[in-house]
PDB file of N, CA and C in Angstrom:
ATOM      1  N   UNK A   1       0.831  -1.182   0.000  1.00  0.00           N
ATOM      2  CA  UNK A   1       0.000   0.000   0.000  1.00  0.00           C
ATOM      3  C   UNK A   1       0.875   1.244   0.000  1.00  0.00           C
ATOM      4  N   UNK A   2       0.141   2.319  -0.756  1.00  0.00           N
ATOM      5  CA  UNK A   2       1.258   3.509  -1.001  1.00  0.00           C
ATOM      6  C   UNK A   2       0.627   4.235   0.528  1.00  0.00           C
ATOM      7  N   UNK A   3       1.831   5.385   0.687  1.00  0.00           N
ATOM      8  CA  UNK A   3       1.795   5.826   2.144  1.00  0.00           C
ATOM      9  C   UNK A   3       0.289   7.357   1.505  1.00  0.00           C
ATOM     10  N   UNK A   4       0.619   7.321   0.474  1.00  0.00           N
ATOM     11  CA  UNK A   4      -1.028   8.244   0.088  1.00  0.00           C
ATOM     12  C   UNK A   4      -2.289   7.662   0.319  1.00  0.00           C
ATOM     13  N   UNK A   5      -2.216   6.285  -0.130  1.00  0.00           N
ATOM     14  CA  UNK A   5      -3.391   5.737   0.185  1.00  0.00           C
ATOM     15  C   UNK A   5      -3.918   5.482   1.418  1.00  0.00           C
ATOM     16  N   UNK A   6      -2.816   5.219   2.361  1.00  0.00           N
ATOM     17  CA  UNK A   6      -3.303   5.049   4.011  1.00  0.00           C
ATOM     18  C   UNK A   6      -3.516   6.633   4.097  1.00  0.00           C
ATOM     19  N   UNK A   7      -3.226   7.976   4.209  1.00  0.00           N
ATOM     20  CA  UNK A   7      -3.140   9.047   4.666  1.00  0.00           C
ATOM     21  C   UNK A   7      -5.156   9.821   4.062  1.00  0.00           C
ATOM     22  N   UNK A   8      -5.060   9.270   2.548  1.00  0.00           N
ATOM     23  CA  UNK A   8      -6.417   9.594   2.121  1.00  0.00           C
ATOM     24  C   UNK A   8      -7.366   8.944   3.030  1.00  0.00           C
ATOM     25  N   UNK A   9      -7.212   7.321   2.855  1.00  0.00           N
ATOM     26  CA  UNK A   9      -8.132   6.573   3.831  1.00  0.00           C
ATOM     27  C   UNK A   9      -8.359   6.893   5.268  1.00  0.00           C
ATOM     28  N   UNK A  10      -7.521   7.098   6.068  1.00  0.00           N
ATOM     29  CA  UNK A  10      -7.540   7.888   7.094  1.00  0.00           C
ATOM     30  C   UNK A  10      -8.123   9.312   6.808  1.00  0.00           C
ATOM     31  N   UNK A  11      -8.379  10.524   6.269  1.00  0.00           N
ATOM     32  CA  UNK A  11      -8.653  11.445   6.068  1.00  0.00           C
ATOM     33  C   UNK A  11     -10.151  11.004   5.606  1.00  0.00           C
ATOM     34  N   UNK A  12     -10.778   9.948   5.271  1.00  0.00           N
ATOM     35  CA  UNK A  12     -12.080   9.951   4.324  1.00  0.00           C
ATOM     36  C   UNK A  12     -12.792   9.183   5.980  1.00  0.00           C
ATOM     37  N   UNK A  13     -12.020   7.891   6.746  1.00  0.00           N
ATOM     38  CA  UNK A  13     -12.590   7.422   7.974  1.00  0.00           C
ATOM     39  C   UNK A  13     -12.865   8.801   8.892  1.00  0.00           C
ATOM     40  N   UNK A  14     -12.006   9.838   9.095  1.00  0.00           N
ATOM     41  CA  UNK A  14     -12.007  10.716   9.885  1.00  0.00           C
ATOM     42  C   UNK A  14     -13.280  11.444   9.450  1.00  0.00           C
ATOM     43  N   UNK A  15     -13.557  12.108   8.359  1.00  0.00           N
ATOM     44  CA  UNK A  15     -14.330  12.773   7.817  1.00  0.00           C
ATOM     45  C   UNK A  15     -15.376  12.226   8.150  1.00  0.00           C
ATOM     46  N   UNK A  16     -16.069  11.077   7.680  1.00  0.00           N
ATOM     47  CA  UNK A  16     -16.890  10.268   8.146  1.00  0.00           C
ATOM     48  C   UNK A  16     -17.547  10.122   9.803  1.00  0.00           C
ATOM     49  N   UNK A  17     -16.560   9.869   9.954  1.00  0.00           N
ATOM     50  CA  UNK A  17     -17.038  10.007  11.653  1.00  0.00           C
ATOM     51  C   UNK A  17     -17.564  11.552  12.099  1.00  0.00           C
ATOM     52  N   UNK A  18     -16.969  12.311  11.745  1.00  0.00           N
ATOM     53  CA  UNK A  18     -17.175  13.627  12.235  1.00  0.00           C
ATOM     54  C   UNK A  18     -18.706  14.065  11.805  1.00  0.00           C
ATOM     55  N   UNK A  19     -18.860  13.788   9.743  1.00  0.00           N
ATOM     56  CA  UNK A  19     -20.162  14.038   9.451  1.00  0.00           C
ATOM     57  C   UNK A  19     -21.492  13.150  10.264  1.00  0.00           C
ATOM     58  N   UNK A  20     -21.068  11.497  10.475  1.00  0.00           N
ATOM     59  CA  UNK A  20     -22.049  11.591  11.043  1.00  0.00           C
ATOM     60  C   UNK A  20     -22.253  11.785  12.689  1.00  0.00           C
ATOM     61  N   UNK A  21     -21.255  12.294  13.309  1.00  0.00           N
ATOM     62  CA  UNK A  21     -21.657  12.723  14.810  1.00  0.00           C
ATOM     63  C   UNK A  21     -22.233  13.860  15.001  1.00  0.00           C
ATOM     64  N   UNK A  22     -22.096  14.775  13.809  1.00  0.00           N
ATOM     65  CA  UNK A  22     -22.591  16.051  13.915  1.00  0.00           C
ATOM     66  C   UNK A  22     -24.167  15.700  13.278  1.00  0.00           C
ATOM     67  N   UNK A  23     -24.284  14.790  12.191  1.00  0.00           N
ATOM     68  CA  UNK A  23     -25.525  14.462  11.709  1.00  0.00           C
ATOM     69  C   UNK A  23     -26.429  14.202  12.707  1.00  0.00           C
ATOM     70  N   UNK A  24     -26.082  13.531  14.293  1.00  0.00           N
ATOM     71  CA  UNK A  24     -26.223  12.893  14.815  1.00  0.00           C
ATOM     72  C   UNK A  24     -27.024  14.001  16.168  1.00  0.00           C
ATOM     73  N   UNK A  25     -25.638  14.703  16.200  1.00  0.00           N
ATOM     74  CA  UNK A  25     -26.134  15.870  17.506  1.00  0.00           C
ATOM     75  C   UNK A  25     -27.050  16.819  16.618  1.00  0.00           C
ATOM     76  N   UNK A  26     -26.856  17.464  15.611  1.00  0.00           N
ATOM     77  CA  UNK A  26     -28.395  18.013  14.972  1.00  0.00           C
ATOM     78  C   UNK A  26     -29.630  16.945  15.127  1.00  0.00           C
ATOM     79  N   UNK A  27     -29.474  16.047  14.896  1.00  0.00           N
ATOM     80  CA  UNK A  27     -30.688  15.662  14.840  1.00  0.00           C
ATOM     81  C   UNK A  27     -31.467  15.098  16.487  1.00  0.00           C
ATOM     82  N   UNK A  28     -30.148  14.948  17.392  1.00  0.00           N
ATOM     83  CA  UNK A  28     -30.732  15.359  18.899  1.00  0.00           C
ATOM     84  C   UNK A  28     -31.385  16.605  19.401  1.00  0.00           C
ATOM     85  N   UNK A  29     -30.377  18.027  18.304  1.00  0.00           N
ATOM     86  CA  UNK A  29     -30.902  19.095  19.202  1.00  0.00           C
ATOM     87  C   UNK A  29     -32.145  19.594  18.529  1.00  0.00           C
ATOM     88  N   UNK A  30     -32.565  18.958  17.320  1.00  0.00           N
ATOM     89  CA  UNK A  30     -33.814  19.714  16.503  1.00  0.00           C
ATOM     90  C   UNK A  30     -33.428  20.898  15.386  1.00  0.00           C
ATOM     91  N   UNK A  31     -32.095  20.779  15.135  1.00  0.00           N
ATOM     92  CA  UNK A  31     -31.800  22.197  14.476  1.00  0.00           C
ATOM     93  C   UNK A  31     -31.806  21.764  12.970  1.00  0.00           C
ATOM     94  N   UNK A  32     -32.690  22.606  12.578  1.00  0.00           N
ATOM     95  CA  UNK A  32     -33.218  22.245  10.854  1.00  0.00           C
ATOM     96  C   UNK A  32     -32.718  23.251   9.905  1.00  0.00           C
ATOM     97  N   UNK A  33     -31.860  24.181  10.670  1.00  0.00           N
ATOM     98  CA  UNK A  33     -31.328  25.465  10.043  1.00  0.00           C
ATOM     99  C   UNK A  33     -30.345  25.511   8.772  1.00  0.00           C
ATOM    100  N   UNK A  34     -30.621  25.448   6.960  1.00  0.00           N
ATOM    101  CA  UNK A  34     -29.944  24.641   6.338  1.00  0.00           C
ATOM    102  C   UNK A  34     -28.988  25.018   6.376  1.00  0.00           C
ATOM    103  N   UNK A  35     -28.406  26.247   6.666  1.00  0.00           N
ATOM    104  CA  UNK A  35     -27.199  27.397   6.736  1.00  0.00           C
ATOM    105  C   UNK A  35     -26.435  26.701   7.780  1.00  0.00           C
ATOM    106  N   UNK A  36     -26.639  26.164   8.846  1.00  0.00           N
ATOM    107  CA  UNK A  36     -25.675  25.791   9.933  1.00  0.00           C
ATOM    108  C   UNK A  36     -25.456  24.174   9.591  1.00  0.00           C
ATOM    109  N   UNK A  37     -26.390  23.731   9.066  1.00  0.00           N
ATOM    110  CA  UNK A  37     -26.252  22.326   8.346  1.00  0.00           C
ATOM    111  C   UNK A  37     -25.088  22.201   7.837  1.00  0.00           C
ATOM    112  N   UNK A  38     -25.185  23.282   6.399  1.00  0.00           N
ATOM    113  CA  UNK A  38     -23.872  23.310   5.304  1.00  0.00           C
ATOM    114  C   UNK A  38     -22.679  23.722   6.236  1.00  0.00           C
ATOM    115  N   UNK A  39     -22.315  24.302   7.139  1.00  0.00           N
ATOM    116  CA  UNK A  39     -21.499  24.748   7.761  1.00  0.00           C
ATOM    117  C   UNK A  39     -21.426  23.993   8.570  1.00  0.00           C
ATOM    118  N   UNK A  40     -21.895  23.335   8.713  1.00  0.00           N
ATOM    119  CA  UNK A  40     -20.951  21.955   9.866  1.00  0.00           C
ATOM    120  C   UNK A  40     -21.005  20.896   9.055  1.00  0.00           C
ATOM    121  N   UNK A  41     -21.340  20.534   7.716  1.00  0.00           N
ATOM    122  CA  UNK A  41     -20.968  19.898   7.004  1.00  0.00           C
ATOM    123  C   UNK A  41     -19.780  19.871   6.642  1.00  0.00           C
ATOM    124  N   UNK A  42     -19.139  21.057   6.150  1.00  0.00           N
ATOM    125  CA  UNK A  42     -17.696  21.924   5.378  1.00  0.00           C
ATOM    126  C   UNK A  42     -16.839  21.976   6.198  1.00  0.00           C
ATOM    127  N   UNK A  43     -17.101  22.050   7.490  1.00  0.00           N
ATOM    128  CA  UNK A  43     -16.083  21.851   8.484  1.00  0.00           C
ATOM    129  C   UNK A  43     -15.718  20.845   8.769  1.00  0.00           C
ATOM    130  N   UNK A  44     -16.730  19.672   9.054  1.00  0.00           N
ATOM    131  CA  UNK A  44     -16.364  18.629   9.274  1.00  0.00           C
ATOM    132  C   UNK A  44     -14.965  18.181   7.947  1.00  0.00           C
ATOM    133  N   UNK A  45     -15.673  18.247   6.896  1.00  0.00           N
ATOM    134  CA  UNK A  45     -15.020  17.820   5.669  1.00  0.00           C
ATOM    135  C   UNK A  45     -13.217  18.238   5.767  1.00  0.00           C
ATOM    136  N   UNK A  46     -12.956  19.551   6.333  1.00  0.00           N
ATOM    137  CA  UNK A  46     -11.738  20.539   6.554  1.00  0.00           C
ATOM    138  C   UNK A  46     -11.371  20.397   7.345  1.00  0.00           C
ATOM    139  N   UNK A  47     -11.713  20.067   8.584  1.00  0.00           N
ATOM    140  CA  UNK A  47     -10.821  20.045   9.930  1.00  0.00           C
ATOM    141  C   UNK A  47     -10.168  19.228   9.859  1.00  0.00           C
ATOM    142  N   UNK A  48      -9.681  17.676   9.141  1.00  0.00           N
ATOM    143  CA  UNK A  48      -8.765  17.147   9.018  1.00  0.00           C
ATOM    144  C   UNK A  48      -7.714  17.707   8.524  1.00  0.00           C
ATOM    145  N   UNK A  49      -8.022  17.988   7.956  1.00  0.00           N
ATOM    146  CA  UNK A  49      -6.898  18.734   6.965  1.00  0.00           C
ATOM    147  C   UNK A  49      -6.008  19.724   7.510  1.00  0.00           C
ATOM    148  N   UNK A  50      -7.007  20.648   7.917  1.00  0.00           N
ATOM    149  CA  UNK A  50      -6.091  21.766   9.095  1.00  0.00           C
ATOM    150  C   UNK A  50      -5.228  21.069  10.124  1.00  0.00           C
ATOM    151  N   UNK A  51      -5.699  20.274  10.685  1.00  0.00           N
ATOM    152  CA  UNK A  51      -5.192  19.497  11.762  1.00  0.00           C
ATOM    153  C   UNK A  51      -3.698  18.515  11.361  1.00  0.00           C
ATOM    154  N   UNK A  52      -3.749  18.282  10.293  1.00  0.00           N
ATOM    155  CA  UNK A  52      -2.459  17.571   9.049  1.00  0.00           C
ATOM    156  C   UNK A  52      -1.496  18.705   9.008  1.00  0.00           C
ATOM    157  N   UNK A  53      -2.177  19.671   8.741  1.00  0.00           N
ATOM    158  CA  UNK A  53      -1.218  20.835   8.357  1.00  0.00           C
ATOM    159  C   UNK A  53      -0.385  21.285   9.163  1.00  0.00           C
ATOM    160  N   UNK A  54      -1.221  21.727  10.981  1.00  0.00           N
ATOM    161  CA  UNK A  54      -0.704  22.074  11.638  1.00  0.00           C
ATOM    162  C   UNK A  54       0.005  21.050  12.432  1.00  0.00           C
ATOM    163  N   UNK A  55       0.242  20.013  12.188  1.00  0.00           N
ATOM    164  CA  UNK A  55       1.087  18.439  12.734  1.00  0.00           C
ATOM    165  C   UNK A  55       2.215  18.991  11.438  1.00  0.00           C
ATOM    166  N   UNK A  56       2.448  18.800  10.445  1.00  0.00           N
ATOM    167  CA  UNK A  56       3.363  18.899   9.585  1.00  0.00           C
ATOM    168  C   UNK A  56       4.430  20.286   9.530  1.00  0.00           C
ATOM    169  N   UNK A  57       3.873  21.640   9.916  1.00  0.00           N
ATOM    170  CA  UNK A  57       4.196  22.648  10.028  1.00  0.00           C
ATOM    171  C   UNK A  57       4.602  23.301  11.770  1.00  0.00           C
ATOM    172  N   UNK A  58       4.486  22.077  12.330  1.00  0.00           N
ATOM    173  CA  UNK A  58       4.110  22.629  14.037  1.00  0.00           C
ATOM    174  C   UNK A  58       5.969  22.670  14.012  1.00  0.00           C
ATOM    175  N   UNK A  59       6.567  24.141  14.585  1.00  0.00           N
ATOM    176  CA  UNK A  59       8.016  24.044  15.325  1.00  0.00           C
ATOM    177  C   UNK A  59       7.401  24.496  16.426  1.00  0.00           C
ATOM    178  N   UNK A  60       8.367  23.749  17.492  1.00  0.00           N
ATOM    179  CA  UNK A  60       8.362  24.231  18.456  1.00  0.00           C
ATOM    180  C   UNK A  60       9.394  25.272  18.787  1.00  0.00           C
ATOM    181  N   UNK A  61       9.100  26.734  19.501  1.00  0.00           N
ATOM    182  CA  UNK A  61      10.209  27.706  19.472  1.00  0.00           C
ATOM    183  C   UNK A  61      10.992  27.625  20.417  1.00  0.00           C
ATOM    184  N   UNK A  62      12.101  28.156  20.250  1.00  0.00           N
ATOM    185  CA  UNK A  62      13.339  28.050  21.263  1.00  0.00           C
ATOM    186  C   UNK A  62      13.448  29.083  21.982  1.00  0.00           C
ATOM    187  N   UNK A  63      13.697  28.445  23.391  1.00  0.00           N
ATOM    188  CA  UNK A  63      13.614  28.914  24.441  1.00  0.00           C
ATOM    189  C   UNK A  63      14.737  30.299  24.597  1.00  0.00           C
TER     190      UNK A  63
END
């Protein structure tokens, strides 16, 4: 297996989980609002990513 393919697959499991926990707590709290829908949709989708970025780019500064 190429090291892209584990990193996508991981990025698509992550995504996944996130869309449906949030699918999950909207539909506990009643919120039908399509605007906050799409927006915690898009996030979900992105926050991996940010989170990659800032692991790959993280220095720590000197003391």
């Amino acid at each position: 297996m190429d090291v892209w393919t584990v990193a996508v697959a991981l990025y698509l499991a992550s995504t996944v989980v996130a869309l449906f926990l949030t699918y999950q707590e909207q539909k506990r709290r009643g919120h039908k609002t399509p605007v906050y829908t799409v927006i915690g949709y898009v996030l979900c989708a992105v926050w991996p990513l940010v989170a990659a970025v800032m692991v790959i780019f993280y220095r720590p500064r000197k003391a």
